[in-house]
Protein backbone atom coordinates (compact mmCIF):
# COMPACT_ATOMS: atom_id res chain seq x y z
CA UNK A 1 167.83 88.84 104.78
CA UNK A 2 164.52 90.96 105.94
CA UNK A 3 162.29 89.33 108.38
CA UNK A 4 158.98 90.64 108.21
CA UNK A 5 155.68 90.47 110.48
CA UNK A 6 152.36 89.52 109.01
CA UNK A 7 151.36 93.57 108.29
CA UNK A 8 154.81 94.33 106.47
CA UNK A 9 153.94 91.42 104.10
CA UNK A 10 150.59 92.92 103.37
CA UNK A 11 152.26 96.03 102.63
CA UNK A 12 154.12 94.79 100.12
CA UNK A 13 151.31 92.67 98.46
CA UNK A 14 149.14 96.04 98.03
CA UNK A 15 152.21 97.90 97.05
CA UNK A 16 152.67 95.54 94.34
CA UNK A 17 149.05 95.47 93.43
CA UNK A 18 148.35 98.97 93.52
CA UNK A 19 151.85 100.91 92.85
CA UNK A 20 153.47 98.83 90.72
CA UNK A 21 150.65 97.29 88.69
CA UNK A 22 151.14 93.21 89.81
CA UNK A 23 147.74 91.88 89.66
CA UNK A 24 146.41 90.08 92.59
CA UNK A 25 145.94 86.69 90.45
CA UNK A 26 149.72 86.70 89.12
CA UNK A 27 150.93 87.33 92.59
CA UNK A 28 148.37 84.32 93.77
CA UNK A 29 149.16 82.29 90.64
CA UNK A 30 153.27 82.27 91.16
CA UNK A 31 152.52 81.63 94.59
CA UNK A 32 150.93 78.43 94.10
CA UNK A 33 152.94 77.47 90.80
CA UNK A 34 155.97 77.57 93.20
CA UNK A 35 154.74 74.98 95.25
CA UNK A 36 153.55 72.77 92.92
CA UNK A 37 156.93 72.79 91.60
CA UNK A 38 158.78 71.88 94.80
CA UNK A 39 156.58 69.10 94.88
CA UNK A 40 156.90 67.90 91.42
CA UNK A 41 160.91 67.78 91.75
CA UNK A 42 160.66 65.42 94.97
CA UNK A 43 157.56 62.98 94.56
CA UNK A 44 156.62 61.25 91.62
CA UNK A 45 153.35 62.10 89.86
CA UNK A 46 151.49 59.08 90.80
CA UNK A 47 151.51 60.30 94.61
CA UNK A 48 147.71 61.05 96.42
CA UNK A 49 147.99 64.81 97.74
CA UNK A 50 145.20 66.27 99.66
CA UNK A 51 144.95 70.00 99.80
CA UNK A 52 143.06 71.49 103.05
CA UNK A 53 142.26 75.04 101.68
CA UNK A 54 140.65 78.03 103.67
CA UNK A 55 138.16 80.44 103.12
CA UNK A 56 141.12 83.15 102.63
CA UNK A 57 144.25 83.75 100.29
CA UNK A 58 145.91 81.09 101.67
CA UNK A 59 142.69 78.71 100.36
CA UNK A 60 143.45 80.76 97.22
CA UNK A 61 147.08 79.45 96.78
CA UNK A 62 145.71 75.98 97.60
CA UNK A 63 143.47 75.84 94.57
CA UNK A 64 146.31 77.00 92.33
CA UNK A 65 148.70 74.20 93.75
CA UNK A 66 145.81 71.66 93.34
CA UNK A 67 145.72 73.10 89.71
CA UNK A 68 148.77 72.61 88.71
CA UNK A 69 149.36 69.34 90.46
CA UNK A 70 146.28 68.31 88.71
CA UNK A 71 147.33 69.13 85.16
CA UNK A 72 150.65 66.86 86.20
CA UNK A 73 149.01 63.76 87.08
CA UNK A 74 148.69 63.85 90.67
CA UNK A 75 145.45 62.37 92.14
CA UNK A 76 144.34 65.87 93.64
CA UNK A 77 141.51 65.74 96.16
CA UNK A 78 140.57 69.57 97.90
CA UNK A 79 138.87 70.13 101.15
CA UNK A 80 137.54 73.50 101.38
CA UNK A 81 137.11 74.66 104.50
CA UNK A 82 133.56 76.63 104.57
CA UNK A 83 130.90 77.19 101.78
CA UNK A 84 132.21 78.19 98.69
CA UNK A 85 130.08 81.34 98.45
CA UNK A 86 132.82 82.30 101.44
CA UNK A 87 135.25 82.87 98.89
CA UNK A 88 136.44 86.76 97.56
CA UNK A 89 138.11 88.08 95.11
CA UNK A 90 141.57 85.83 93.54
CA UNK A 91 140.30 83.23 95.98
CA UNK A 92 137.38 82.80 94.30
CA UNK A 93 138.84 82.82 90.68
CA UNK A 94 141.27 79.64 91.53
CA UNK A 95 137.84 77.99 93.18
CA UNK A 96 135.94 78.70 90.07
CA UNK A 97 138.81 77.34 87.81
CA UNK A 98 139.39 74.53 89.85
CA UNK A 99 135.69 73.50 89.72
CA UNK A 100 135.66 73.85 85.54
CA UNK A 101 138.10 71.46 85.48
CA UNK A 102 136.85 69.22 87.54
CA UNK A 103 138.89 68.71 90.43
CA UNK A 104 137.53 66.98 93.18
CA UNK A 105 136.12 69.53 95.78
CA UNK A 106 134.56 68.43 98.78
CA UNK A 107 133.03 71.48 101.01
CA UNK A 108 133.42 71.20 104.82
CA UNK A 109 131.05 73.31 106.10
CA UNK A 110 129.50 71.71 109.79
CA UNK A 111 130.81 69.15 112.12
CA UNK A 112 128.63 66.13 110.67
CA UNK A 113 129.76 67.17 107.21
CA UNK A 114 133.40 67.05 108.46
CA UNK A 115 132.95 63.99 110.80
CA UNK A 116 131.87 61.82 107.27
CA UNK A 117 134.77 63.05 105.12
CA UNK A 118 137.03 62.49 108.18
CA UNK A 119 135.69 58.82 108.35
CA UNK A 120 136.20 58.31 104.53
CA UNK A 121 140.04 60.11 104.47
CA UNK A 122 141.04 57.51 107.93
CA UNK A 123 140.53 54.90 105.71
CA UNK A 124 142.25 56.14 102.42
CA UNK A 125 146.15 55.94 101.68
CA UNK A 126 147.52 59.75 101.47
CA UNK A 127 150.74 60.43 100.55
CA UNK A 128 151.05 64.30 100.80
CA UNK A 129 148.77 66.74 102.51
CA UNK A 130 149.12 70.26 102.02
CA UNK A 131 148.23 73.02 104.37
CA UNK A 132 146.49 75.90 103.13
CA UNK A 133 143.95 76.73 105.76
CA UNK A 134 145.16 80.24 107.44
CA UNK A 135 147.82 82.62 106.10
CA UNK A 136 150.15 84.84 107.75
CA UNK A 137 147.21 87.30 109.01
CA UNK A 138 145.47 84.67 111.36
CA UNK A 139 145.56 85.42 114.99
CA UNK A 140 144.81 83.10 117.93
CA UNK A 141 143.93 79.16 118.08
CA UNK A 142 142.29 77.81 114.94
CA UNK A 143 138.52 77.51 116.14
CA UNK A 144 135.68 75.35 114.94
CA UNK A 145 136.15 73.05 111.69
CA UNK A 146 139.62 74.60 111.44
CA UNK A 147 140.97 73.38 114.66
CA UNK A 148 139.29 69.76 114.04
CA UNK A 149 140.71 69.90 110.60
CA UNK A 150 144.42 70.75 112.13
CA UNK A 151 144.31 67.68 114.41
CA UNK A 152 142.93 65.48 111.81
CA UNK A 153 146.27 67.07 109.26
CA UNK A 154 148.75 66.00 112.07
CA UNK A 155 146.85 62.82 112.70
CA UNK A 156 147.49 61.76 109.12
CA UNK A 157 150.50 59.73 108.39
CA UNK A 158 151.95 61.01 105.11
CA UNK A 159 153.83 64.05 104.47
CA UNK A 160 152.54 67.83 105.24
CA UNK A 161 153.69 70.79 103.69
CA UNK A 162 152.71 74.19 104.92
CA UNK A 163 151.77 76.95 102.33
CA UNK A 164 153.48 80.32 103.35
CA UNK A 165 153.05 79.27 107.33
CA UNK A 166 152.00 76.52 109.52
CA UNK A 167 147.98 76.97 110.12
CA UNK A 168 147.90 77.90 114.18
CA UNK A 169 151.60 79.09 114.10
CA UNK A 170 151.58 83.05 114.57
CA UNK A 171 153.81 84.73 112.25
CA UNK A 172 154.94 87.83 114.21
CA UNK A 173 155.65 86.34 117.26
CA UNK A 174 156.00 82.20 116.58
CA UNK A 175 153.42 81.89 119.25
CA UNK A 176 151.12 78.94 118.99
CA UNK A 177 147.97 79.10 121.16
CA UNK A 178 146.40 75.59 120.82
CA UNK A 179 147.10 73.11 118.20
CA UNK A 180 149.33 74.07 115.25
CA UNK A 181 149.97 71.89 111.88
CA UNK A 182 153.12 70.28 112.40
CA UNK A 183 154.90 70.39 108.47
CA UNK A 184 157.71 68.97 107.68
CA UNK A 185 158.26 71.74 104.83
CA UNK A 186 157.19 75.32 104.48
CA UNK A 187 157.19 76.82 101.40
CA UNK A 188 156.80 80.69 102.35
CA UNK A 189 156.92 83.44 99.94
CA UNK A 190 158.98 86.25 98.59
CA UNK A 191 160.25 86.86 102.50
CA UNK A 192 160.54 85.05 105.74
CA UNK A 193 157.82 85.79 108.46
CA UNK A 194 159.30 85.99 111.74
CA UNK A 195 157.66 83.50 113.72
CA UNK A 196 159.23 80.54 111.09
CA UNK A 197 162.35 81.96 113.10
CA UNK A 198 160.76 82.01 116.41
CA UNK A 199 160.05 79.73 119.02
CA UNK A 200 158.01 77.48 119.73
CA UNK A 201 156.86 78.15 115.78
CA UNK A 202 160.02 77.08 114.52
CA UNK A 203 158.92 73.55 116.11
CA UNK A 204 156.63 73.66 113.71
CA UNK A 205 157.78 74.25 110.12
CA UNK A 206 159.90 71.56 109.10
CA UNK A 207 162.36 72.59 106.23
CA UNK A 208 161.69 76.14 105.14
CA UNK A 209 162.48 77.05 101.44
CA UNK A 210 161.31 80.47 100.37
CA UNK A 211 160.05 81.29 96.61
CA UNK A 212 159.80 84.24 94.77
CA UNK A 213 156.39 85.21 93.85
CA UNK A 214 157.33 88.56 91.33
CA UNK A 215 157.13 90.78 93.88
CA UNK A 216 160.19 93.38 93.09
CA UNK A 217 163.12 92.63 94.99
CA UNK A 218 164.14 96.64 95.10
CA UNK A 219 160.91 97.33 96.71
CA UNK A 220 162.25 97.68 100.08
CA UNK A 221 164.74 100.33 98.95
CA UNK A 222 162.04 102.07 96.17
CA UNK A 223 159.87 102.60 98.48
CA UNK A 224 162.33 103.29 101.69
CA UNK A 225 160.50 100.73 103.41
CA UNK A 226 162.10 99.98 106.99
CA UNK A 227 161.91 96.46 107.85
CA UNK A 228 163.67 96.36 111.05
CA UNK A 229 164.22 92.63 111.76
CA UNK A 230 166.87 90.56 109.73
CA UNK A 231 168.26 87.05 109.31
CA UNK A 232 171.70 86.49 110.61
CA UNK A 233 173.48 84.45 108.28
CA UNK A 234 176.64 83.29 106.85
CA UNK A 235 176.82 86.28 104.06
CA UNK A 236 176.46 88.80 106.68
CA UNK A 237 179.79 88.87 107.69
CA UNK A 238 183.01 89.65 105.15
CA UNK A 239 185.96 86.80 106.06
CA UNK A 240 188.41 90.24 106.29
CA UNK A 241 187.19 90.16 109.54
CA UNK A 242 189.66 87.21 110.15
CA UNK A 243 192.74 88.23 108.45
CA UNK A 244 196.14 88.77 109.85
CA UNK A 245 199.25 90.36 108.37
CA UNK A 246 202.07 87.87 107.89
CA UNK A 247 203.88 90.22 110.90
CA UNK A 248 201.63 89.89 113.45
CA UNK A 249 202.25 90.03 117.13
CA UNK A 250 200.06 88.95 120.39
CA UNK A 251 199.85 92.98 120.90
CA UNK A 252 198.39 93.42 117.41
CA UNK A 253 195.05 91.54 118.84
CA UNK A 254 194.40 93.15 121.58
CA UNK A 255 194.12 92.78 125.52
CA UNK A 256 191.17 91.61 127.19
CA UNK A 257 190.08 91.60 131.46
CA UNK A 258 188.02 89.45 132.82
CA UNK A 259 186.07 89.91 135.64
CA UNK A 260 185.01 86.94 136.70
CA UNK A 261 184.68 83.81 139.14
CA UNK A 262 183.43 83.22 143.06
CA UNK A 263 183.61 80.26 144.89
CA UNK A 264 182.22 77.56 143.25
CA UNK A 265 181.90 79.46 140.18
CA UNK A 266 185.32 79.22 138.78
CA UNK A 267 184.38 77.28 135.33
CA UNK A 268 182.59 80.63 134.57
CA UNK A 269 185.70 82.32 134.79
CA UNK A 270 187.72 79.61 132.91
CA UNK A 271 185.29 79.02 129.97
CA UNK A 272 185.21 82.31 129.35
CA UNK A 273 188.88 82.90 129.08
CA UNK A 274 189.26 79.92 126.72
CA UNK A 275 186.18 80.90 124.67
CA UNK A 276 188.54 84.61 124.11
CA UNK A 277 191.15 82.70 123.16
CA UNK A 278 189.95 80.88 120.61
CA UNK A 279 188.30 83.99 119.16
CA UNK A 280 191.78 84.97 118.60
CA UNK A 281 192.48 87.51 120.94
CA UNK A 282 196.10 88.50 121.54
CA UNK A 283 196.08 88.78 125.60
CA UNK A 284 193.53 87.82 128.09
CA UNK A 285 194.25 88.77 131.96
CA UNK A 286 191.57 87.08 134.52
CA UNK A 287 190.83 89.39 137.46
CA UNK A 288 189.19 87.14 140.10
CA UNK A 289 189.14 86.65 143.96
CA UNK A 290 192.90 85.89 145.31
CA UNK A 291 192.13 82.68 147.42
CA UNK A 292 190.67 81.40 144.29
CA UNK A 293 194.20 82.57 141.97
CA UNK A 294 196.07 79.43 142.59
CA UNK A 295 193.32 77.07 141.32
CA UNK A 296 192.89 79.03 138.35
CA UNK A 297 196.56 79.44 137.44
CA UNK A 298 196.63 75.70 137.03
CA UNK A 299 193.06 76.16 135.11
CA UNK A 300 194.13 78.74 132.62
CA UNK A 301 197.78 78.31 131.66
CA UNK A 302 197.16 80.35 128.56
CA UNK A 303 196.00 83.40 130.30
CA UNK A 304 197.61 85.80 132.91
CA UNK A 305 195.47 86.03 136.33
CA UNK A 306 195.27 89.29 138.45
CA UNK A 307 194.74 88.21 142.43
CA UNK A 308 192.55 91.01 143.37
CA UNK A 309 190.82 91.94 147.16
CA UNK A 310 187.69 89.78 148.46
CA UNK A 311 185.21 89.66 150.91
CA UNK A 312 184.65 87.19 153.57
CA UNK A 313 182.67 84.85 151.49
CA UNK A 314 185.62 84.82 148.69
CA UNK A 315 183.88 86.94 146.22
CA UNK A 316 185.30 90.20 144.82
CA UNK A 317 185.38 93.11 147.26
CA UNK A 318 184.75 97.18 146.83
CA UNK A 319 188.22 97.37 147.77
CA UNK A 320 189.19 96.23 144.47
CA UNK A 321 187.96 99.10 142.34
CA UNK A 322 191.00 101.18 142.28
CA UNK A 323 193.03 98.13 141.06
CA UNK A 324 190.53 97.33 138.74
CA UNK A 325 190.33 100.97 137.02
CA UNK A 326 194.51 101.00 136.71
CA UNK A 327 194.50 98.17 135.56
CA UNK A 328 191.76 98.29 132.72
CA UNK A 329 194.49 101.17 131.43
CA UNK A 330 196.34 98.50 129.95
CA UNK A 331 193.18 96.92 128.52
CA UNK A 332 190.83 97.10 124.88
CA UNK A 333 187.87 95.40 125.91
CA UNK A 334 186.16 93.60 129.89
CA UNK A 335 184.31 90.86 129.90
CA UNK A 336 182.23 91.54 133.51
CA UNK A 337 179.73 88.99 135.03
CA UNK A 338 180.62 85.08 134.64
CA UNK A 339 180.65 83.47 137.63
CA UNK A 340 180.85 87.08 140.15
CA UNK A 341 177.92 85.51 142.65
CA UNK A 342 175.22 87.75 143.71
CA UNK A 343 177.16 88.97 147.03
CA UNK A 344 175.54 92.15 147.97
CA UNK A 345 179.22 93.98 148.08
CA UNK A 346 180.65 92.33 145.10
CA UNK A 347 177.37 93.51 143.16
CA UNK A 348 178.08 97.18 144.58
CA UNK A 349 181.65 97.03 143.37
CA UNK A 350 179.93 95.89 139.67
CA UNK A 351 177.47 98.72 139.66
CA UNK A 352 181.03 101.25 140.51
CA UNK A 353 182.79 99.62 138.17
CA UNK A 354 179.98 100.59 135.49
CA UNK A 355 179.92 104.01 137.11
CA UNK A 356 183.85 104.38 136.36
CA UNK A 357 184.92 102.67 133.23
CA UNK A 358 184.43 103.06 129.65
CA UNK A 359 185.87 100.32 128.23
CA UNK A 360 184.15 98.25 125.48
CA UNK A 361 182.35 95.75 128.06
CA UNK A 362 180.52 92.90 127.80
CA UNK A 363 177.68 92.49 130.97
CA UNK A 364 176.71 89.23 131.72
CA UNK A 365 175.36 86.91 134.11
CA UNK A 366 175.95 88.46 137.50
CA UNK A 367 176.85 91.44 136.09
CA UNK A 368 173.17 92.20 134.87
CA UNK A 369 171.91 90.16 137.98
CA UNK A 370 173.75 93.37 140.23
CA UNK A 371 171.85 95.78 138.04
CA UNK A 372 168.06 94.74 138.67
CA UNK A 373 165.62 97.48 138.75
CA UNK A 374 168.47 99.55 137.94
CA UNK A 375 168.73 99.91 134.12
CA UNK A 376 169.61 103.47 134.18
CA UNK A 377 173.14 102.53 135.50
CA UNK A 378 173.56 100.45 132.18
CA UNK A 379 172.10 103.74 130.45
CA UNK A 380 174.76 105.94 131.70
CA UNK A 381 178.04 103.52 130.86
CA UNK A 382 180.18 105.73 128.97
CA UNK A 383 181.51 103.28 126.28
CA UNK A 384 180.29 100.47 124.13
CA UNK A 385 178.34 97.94 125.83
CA UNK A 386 176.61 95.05 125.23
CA UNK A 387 174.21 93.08 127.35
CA UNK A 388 173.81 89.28 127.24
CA UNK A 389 171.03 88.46 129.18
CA UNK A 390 168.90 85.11 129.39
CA UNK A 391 165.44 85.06 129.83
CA UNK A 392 165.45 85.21 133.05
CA UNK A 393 168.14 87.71 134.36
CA UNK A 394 166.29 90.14 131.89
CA UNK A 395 163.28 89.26 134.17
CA UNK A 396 165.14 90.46 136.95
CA UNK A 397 166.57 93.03 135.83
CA UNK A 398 163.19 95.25 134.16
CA UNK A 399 160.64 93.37 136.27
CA UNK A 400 159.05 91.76 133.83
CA UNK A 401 157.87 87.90 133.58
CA UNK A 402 159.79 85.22 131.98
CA UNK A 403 156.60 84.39 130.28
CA UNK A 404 156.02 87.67 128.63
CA UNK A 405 159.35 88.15 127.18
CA UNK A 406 159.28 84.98 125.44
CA UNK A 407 156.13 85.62 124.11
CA UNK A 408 157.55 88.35 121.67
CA UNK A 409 161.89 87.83 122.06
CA UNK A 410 162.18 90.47 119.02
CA UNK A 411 160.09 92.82 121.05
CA UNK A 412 161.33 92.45 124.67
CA UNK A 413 165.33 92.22 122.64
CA UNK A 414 164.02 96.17 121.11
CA UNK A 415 162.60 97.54 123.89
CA UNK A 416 165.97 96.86 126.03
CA UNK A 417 167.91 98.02 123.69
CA UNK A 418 166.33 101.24 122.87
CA UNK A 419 165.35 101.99 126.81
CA UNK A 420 169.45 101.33 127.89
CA UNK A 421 170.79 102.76 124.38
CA UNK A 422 173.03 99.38 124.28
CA UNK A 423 173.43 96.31 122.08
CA UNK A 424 171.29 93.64 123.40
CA UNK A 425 171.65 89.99 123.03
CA UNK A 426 169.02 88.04 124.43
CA UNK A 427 170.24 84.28 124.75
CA UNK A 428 168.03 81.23 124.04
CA UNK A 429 166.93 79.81 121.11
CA UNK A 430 167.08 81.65 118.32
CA UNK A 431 168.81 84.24 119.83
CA UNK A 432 168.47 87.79 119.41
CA UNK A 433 170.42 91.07 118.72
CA UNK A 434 168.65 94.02 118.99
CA UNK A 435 170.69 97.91 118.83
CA UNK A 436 168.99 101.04 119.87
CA UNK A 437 167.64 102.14 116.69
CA UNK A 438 165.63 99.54 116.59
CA UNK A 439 166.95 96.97 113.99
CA UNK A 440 167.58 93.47 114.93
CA UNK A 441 168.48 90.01 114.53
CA UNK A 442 167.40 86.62 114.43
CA UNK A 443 170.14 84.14 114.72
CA UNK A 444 170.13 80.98 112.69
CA UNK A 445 172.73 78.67 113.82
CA UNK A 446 172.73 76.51 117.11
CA UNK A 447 170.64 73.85 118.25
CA UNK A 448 169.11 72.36 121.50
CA UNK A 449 172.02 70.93 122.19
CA UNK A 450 173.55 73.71 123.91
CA UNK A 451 170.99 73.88 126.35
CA UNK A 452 173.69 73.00 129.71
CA UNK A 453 175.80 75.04 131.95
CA UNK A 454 178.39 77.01 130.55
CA UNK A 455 177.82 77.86 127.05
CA UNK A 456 176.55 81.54 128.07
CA UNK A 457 180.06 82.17 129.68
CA UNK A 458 181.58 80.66 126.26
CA UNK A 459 179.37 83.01 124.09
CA UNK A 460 180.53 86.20 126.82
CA UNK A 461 184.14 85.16 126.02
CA UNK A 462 183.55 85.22 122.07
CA UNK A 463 181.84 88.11 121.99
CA UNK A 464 184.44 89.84 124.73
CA UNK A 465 187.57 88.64 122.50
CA UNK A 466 186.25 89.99 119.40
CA UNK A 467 186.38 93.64 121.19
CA UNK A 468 189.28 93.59 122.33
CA UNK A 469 190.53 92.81 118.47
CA UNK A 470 189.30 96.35 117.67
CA UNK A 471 185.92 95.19 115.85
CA UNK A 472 182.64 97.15 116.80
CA UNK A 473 180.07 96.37 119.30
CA UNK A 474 177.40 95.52 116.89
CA UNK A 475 179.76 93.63 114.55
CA UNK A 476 180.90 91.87 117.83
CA UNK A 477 178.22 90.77 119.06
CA UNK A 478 176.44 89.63 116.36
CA UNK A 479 179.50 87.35 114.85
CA UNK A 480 180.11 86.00 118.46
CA UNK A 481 176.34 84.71 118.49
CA UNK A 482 176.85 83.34 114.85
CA UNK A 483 179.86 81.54 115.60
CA UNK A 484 179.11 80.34 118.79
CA UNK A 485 175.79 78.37 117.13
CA UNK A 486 177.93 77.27 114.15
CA UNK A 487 180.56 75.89 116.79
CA UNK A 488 177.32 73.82 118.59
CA UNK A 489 176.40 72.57 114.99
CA UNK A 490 179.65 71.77 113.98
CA UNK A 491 180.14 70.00 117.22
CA UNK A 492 176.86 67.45 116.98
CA UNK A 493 177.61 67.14 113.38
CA UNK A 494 180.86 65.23 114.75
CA UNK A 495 179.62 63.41 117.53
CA UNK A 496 176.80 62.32 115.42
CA UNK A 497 172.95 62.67 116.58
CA UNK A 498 171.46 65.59 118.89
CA UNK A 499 173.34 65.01 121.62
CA UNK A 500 173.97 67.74 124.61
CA UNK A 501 176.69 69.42 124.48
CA UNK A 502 179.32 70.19 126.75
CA UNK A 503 180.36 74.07 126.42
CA UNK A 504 183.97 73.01 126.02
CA UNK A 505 182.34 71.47 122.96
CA UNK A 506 181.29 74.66 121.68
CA UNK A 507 185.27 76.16 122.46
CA UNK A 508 186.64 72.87 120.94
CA UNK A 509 184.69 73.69 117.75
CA UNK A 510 185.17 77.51 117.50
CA UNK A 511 188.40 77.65 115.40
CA UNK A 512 186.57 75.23 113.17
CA UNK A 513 183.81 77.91 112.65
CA UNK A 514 185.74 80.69 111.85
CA UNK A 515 187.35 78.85 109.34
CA UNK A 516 184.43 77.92 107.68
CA UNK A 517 183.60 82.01 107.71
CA UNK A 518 187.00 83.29 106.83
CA UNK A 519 187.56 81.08 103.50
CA UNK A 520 190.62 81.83 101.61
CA UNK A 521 192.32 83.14 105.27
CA UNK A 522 192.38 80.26 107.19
């Protein structure tokens, strides 16, 4: 499903105006008719609602929910934001309407006038309050009356729905610069905005339900519109991903290396391994430090280990390479980074091994962390590759703050993506992957519980397992991040409450999740 930013949703509303001959006042009119009607099927008609309407379109769908709501036997009562004169265009049709049938409209337009009504509405029962203050264009902190009537919406006890986006929330980047309505519903139209995807705005929507407002749903391809940013979701992948022939052998699903583990570090190594197996891969081999073999041949009785040269400190050496390039003969896919350490030689021997492979390889963790300011290294890999880098080892790696790239994760996801010419996966919540062309992802599964040590080597694992099977890069990675989410859900869902979650958890979980994708061949 297309994700769009504020400006792509404009461009459809004129296109649909102006090319295809939608009036303005349908589009506004099914808008606000489709919110009504969520509202009807869940509360009874007796309910209070209080609309808070702006002086914009988004005032304008208010008016048409108050409408309808009205003519259903709700006890409507609008607050319009501003003097009514403020109004334009559809807007000002609905406010006109509204007023003919005498709805009760009380205009906020100064402090005092605000400071009265707020006095009155502390002391009156309210049942539902809906947000229609600011649409989808809105930039910045509400200001002025807006930003006292956002505090005075979350102040109120009953429950808020958001029309088409949370006032304060910005839909691009799900940025929120001072106080944003908190909903416990949005209702947004015809697509999804990104930041209802994005956090912190996805904080802030509640339940999201989208509607259909008439806009054609072949515009996108009519008009060879490219919307680069997508939903990942359940439909996006085909369950023939999963299947296996009756006469299937551990060769048939490939062989995957590992580079991984230092001391200290060796549950990297092993959660990683265990996360490939229960992606399904046929063979995993582990090529780690040799004084820290034994340990994880009583770790990892499932996978084969390769004992390879270290340095003093027990990391991997440079004297491993040549071992490490025969070997990765044998091999469909590497999995380099969990656990390596940042030891200047071991992080040399990761920046030769990039130099000298071309395996399909996923780079994580200490992989990436050997490659800062370095990015043309990843550039010139040979084969497949895709990055998994948190927030913060993409800081070190491009030089940028941690703070920047999560204030646009779709943008600084892109702009790796298409400077390295690699699939990206930027971890975190509401992950995303981005390819070099410029589409991308917004993950939809996974929740806070994940936030503890481990699950990044588990996702690495996934992701590294489904390569070796022989699927593509893009298809890998973006089915690893899927699953791995689904696993976390799947896992509170059974411990009960949002608990945190251990990443062997998330492993324990995994062959539940593909299950649950693959249907009829589990």
């Amino acid at each position: 499903m297309k994700l769009l930013t504020s400006e792509e949703m404009r461009l459809l509303d004129r296109i649909s105006i102006e090319k295809v001959g939608i009036p303005g006042t349908v589009l506004m009119e099914n808008a606000g008719r489709a919110v009504a009607d969520f509202i009807t099927e869940r509360w009874p008609s007796h309910w209070k609602v209080y609309l808070f309407c702006g002086p914009g379109n988004n005032g304008g769908d208010g008016l048409v929910i108050a409408r309808h709501l009205y003519n259903r036997g709700y006890q409507v009562k609008v607050f319009l934001v501003g003097a009514k004169e403020k109004l334009k265009g559809d807007a000002q049709v609905n406010l006109n309407i509204a007023f003919n049938m005498g709805i009760n409209i009380r205009q906020i337009v100064s402090a005092a006038h605000l400071t009265s009504e707020r006095e009155k509405l502390d002391n009156e029962e309210c049942m539902l309050l809906v947000d229609a203050l600011l649409g989808t264009g809105a930039k910045g902190a509400p200001r002025g009356i807006l930003k006292e009537m956002v505090s005075f919406i979350n102040r109120c006890k009953g429950i808020k729905i958001a029309v088409d986006l949370p006032t304060g929330v910005d839909a691009d980047t799900g940025q929120v610069a001072g106080e944003a309505v908190k909903a416990d519903y949005t209702i947004t139209f015809a697509y999804p905005k990104r930041g209802i995807y994005l956090y912190p705005g996805i904080n802030y929507v509640g339940k999201v339900k989208i509607v259909d407002i008439g806009i054609p749903s072949d515009i996108l391809e009519k008009e060879n519109l490219n919307i680069p940013a997508n939903l990942l979701l359940r439909e996006d992948f085909s369950p023939r991903l999963f299947y296996r022939p009756p006469a299937s052998h551990k060769g048939n699903f490939g062989h995957l290396f590992v580079l991984a583990g230092s001391p200290g570090m060796t549950g990297a190594a092993t959660l990683a391994c265990m996360a490939a197996l229960r992606a399904g891969t046929g063979l995993i081999t582990l090529g780690t430090p040799a004084s820290l073999n034994p340990i994880l041949e009583v770790k990892l009785t499932e996978v084969m280990t390769l004992p390879l040269p270290e340095t003093k400190q027990g990391t991997l050496s440079c004297e491993a390479l040549e071992e490490i390039i025969g070997f990765s003969d044998r091999c469909q896919a590497l999995v380099l980074g969990p656990g390596l350490s940042r030891n200047p030689e071991t992080q040399k021997l990761v920046r030769e091994i990039l130099k000298n492979l071309k395996l399909p390889l996923v780079l994580d963790a200490d992989g990436i962390n050997a490659l800062a300011g370095e990015v043309e290294i990843i550039s010139n890999y040979e084969g497949p590759l895709v990055l998994t880098p948190h927030p913060g080892e993409l800081s070190r790696l491009k030089g940028v703050s941690v703070p920047d790239i999560q204030k646009d994760r779709i943008k600084a996801a892109v702009d790796l993506a298409s400077t390295t010419g690699k699939i990206v996966v930027l971890k975190g919540a509401a992950t995303v992957i981005a390819e070099p062309e410029g589409s991308c992802w917004v993950n939809t599964t996974g929740n806070p519980g994940m936030a503890s040590g481990g699950t990044g080597d588990v996702l690495t694992g996934i992701i590294g397992g489904f390569l070796a099977q022989g699927i593509d890069i893009l298809t890998s990675a973006k089915l690893g991040v899927y699953l791995h989410g689904l696993a976390a859900d799947l896992a509170v869902k059974e411990q009960g409450g949002l608990t945190l979650l251990a990443a062997g958890d998330i492993i324990k979980n995994l062959i539940s999740a593909i299950r649950s994708l693959s249907n009829e061949y589990h």
